[in-house]
Protein backbone atom coordinates (compact mmCIF):
# COMPACT_ATOMS: atom_id res chain seq x y z
CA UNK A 1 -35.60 148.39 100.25
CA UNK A 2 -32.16 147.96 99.47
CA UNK A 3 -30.85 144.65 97.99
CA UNK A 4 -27.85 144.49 99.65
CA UNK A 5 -29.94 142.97 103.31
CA UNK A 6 -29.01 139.36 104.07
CA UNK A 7 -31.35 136.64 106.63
CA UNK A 8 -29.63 134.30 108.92
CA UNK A 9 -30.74 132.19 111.41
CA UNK A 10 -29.35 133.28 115.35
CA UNK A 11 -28.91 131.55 118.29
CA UNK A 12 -30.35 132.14 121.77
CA UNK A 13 -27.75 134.19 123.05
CA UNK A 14 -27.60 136.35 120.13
CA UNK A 15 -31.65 137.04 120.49
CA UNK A 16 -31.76 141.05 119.66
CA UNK A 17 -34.20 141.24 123.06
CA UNK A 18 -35.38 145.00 121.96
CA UNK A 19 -36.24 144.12 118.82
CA UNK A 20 -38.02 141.05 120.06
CA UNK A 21 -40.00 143.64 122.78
CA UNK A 22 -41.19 145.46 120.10
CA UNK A 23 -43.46 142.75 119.29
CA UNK A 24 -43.94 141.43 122.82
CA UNK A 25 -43.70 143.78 125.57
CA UNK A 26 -43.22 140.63 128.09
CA UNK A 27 -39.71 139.05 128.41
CA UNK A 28 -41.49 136.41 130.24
CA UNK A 29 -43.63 135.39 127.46
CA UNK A 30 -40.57 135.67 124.71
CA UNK A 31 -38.50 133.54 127.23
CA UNK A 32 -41.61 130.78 127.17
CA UNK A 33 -40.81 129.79 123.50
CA UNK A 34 -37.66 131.57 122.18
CA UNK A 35 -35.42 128.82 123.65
CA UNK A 36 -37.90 126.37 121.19
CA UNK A 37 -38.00 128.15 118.26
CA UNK A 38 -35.89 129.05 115.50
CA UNK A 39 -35.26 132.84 115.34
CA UNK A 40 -34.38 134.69 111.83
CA UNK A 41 -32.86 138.00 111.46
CA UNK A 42 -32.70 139.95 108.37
CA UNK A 43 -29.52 142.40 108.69
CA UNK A 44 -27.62 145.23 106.22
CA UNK A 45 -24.50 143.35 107.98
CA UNK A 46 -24.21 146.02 111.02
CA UNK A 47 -27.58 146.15 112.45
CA UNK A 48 -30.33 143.67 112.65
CA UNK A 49 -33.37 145.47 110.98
CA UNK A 50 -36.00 142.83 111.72
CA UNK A 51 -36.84 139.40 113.09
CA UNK A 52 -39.07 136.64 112.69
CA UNK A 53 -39.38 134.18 115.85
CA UNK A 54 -40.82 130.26 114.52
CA UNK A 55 -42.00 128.00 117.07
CA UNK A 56 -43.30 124.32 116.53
CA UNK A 57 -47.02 123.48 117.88
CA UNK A 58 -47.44 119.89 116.75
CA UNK A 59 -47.82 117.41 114.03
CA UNK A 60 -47.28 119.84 110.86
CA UNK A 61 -48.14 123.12 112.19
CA UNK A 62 -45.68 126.00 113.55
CA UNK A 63 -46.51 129.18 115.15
CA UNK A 64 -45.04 132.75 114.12
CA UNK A 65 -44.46 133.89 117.76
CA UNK A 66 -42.13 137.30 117.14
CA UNK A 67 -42.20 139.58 114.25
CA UNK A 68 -41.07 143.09 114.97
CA UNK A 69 -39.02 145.80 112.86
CA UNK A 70 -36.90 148.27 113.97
CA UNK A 71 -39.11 151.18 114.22
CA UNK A 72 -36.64 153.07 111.40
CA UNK A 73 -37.11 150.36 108.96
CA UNK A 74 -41.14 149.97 109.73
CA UNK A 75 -42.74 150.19 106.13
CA UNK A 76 -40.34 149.56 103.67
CA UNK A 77 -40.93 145.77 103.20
CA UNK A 78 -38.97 144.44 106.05
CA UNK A 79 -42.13 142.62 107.62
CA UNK A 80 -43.21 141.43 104.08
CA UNK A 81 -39.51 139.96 103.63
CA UNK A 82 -39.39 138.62 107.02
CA UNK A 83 -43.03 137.08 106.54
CA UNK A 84 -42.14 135.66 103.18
CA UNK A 85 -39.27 134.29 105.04
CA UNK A 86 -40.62 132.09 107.77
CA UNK A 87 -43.47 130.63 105.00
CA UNK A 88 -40.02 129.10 103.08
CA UNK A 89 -38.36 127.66 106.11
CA UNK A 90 -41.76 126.41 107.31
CA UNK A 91 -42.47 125.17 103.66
CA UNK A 92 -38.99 123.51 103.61
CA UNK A 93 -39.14 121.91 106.85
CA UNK A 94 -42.33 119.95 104.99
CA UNK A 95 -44.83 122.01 107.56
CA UNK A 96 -48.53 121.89 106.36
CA UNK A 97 -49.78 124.79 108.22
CA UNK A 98 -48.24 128.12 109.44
CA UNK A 99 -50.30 130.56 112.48
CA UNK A 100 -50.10 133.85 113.83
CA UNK A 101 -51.53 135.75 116.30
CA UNK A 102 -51.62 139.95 117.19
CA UNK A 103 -53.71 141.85 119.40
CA UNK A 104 -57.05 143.49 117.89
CA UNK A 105 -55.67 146.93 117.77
CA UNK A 106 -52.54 145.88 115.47
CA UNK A 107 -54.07 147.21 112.30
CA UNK A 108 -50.90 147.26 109.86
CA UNK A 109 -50.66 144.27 111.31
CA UNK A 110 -53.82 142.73 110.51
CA UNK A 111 -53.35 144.03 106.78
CA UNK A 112 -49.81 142.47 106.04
CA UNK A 113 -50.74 139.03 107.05
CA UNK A 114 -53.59 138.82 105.29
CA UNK A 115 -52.20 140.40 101.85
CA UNK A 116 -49.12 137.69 102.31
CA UNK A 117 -52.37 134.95 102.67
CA UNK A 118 -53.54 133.88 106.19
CA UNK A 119 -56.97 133.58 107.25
CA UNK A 120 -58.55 134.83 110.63
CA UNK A 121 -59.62 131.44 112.20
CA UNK A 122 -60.30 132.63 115.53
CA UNK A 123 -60.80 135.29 118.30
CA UNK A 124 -59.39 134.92 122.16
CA UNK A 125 -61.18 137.52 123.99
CA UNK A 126 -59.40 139.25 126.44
CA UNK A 127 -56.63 137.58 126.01
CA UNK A 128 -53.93 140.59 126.18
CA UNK A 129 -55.90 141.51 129.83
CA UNK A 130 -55.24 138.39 131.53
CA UNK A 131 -51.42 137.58 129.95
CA UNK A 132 -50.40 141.05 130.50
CA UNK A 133 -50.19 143.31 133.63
CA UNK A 134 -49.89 146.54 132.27
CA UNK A 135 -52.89 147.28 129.22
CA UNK A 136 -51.82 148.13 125.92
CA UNK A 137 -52.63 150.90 123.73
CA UNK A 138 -51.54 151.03 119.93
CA UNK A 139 -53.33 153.04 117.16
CA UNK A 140 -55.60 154.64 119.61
CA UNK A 141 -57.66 151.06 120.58
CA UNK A 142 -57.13 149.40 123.82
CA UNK A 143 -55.33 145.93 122.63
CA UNK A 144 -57.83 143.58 124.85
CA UNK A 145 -58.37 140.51 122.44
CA UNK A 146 -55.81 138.15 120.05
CA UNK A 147 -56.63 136.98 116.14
CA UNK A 148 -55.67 134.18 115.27
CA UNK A 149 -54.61 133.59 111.42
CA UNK A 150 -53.46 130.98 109.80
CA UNK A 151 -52.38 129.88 106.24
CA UNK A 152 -52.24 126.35 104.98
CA UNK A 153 -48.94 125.79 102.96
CA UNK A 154 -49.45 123.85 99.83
CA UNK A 155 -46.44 121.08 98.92
């Protein structure tokens, strides 16, 4: 990955919505917490390459809601960087625990957040069936039930 990429934080109105589909196929659901949340976007300075979407959920905990690369930029450390990003702000902000959630079938997925440190602390079956009208596919599986990570930020 080249050095020369640069994160800022972006308002509502400058959301980069098919980015932000990527990870969510349901403008609906992204509109439930964008508005919330604070939304970073790691650019070369003419295109927005990734995003990370942060949204508070109480007392000392904050939710990953959004995390999606352009598909041209998809395994060259984007996600990592963007990942890596959203533990500092949620470490500076003085948060003591950071979650995520994906769908069952998100395999790379599954293998990032886990080398970067969460945990799988739970399972919501069926969860992409009820919140979603149309079913999703991705690496073959039909995406039917949401992990749940989470890793605990040390001071």
């Amino acid at each position: 990955m080249t050095a020369s990429l640069f994160l800022r934080e972006l308002d509502f109105d400058q959301a980069p919505w098919p980015l932000l589909l990527l990870a969510d196929p349901s403008r609906e659901q992204v509109d439930r917490y964008l508005r919330q949340s604070c939304l970073l976007a790691l650019s070369d300075g003419e295109h927005t390459l990734g995003v990370v979407v942060i949204t508070p959920r109480g007392e000392g905990t904050a939710e990953i809601t959004n995390l999606a690369v352009d598909e041209a930029w998809q395994g060259r450390g984007v996600g990592r960087r963007l990942l890596e990003s959203a533990i500092g702000h949620a470490r500076a902000g003085g948060l003591c625990r950071l979650t995520i959630a994906t769908g069952n079938s998100s395999l790379a997925q599954l293998g990032l957040y886990q080398r970067v440190g969460f945990r799988i602390v739970g399972i919501e079956p069926d969860y992409f069936v009820r919140h979603y009208p149309e079913p999703i596919f991705e690496n073959g599986i039909h995406c039917r039930d949401q992990i749940r990570l989470a890793l605990e930020l040390k001071p």
